[in-house]
Protein backbone atom coordinates (compact mmCIF):
# COMPACT_ATOMS: atom_id res chain seq x y z
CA UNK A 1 -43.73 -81.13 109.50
CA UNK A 2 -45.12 -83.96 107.49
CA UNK A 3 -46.57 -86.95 109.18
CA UNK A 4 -43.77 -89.89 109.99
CA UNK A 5 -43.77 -92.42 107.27
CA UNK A 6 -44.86 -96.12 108.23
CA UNK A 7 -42.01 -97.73 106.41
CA UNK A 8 -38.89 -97.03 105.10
CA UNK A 9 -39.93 -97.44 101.72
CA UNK A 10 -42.40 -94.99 102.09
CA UNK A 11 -39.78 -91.88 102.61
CA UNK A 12 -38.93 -90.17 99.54
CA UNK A 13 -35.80 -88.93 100.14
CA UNK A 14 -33.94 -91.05 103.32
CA UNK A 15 -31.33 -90.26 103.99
CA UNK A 16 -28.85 -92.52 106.61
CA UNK A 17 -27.62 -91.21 109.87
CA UNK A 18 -25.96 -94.09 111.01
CA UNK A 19 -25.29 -97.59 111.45
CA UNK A 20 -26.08 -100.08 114.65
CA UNK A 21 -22.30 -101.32 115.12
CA UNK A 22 -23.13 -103.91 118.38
CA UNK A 23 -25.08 -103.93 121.43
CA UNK A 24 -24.02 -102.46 124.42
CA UNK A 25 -24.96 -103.38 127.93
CA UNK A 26 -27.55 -105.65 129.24
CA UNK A 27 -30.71 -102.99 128.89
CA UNK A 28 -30.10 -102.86 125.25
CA UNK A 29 -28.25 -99.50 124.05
CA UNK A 30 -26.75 -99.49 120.92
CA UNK A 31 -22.99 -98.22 119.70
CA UNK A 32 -23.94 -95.97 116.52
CA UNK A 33 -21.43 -95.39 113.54
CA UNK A 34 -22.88 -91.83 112.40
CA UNK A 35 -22.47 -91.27 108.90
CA UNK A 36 -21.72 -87.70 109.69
CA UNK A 37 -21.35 -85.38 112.44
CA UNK A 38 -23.86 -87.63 114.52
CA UNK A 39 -25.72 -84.08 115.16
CA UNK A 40 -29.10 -85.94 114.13
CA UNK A 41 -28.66 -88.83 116.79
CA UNK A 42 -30.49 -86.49 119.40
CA UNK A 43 -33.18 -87.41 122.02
CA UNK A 44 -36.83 -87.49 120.82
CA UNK A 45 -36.15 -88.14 117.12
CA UNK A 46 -38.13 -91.09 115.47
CA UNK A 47 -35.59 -92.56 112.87
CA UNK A 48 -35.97 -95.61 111.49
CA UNK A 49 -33.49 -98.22 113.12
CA UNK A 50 -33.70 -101.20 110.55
CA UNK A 51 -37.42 -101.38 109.54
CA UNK A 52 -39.24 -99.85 112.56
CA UNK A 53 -39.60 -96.81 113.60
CA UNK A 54 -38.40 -95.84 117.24
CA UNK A 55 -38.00 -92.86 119.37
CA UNK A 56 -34.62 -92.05 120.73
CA UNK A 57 -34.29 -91.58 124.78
CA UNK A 58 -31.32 -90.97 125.57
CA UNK A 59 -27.74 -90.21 123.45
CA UNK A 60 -23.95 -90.44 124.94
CA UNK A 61 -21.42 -89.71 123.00
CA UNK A 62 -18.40 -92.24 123.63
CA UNK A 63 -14.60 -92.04 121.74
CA UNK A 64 -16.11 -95.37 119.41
CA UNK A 65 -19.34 -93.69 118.26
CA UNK A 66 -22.82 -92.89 120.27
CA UNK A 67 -24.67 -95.20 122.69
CA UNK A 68 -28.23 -94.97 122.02
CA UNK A 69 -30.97 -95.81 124.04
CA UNK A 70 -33.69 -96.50 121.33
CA UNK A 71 -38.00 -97.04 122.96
CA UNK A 72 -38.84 -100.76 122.65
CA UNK A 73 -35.58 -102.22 122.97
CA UNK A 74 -34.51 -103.27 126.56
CA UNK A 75 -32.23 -106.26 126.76
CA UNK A 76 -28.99 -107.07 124.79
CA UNK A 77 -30.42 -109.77 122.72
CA UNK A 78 -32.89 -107.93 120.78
CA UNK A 79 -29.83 -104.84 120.56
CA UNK A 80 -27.44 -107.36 119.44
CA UNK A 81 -30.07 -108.54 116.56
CA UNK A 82 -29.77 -104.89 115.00
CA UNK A 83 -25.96 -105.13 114.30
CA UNK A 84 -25.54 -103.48 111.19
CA UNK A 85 -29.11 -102.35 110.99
CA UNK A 86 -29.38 -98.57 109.08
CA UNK A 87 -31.13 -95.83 111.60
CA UNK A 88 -32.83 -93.64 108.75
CA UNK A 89 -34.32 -90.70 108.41
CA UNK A 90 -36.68 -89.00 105.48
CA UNK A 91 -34.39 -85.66 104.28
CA UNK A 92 -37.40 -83.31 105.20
CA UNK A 93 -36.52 -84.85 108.96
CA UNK A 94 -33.38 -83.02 109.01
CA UNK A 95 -32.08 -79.66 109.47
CA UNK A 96 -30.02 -78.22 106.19
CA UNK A 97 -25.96 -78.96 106.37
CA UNK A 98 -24.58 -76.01 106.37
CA UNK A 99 -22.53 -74.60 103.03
CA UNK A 100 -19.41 -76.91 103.15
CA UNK A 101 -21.38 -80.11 104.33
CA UNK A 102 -23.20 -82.66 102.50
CA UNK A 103 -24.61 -86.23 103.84
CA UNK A 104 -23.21 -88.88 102.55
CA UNK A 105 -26.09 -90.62 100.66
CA UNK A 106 -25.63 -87.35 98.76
CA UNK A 107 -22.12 -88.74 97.06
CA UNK A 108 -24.13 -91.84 95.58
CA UNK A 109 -24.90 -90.49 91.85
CA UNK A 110 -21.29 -88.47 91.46
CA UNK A 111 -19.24 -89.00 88.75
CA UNK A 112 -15.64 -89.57 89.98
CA UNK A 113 -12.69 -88.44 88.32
CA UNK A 114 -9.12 -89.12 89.03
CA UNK A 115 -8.01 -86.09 90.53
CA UNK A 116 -4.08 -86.17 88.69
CA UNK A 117 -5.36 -87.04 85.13
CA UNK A 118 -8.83 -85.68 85.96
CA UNK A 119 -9.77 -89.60 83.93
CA UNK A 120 -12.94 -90.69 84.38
CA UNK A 121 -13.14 -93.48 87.26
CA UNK A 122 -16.92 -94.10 87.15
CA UNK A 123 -19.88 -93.48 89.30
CA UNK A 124 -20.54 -93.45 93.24
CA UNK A 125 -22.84 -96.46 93.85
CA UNK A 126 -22.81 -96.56 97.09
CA UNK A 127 -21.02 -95.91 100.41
CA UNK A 128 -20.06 -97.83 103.45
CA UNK A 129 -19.00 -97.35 106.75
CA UNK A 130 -15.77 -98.91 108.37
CA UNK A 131 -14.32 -98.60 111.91
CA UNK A 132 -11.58 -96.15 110.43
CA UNK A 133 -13.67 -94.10 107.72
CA UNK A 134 -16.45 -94.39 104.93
CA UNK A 135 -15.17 -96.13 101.95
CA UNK A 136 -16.75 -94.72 98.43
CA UNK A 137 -17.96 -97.54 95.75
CA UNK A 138 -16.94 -96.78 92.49
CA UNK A 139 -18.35 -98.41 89.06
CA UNK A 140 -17.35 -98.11 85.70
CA UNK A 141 -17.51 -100.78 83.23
CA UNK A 142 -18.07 -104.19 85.84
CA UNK A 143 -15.04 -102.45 87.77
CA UNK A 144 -15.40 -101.44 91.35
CA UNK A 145 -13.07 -99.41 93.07
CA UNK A 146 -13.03 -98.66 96.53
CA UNK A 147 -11.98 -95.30 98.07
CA UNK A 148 -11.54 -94.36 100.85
CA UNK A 149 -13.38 -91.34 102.24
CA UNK A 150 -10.73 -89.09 103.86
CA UNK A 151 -9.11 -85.61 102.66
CA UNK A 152 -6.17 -87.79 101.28
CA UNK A 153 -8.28 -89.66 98.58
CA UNK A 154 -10.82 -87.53 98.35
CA UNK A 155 -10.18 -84.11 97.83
CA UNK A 156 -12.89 -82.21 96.36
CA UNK A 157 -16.43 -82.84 96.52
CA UNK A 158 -18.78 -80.83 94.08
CA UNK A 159 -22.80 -81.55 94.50
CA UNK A 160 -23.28 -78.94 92.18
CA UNK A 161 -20.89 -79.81 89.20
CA UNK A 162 -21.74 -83.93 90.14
CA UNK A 163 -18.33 -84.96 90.46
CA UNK A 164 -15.69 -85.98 93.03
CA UNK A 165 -12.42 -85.95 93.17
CA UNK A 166 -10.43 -89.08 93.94
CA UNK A 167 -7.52 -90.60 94.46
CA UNK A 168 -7.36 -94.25 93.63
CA UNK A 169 -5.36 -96.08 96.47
CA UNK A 170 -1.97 -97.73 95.76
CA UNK A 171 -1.99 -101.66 95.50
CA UNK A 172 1.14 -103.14 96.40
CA UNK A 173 1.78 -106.71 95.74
């Protein structure tokens, strides 16, 4: 395994596991929004969680996310000033998804496509978390559209062909 990086910036392919939501408790666990399965939250890894890299002690999983119990942080304040802080790992870090998985950083680069009129939307730029799902970030000519990441508006994913399916979401008004 290759030696931990000293910075983010010095992994060459991170990849995001999740995302600090709050703090939690007065000895300073964290509530963690995986971006996936949370399989990777685990005791003993050494993500990064915001720009420094910690060991993980100790991992519950809770109906709200995971409460993490990350070395070096041991009172609520100094949890609470991680809110919204990435917890990152290099790809090399992490065992292979299996066939029908991906991670999600791997949808940032696909061209989407409306899946009725198979139109071109534009391009994943990016992808965020919210309490109910991920929400996709679509571009195309200074437009963004946001999807939401569930079977409904997103039916098809395919790393191999670069493209996504999507659904655009009905606007009333």
């Amino acid at each position: 395994m290759p030696r931990p990086a000293g910075s983010v910036g010095d992994l060459s392919d991170p990849i995001v596991i999740g995302v600090v939501a709050t703090a939690h408790g007065v000895r300073g666990a964290l509530r963690v929004k995986p971006t996936g399965s949370g399989r990777h939250l685990r005791e003993g890894v050494q993500p990064f969680v915001g720009e420094i890299r910690r060991r993980i002690l100790n991992v519950r999983e809770t109906p709200k996310g995971f409460l993490v119990d990350v070395e070096g942080i041991g009172d609520r304040a100094t949890a609470a000033g991680l809110r919204g802080a990435e917890i990152v790992l290099d790809r090399t870090e992490l065992d292979a998804p299996d066939e029908d998985e991906f991670y999600v950083g791997d949808l940032v680069g696909l061209e989407a496509y409306d899946v009725e009129g198979g139109e071109h939307v534009g391009a994943v730029v990016h992808v965020f978390p919210t309490p109910a799902h991920d929400v996709l970030v679509v571009w195309k000519d200074d437009e963004e559209v946001y999807v939401p990441f569930t079977l409904e508006h997103v039916p098809e994913v395919d790393l191999k062909g670069g493209r996504v399916a999507v659904k655009r979401p009905e606007i009333e008004g």
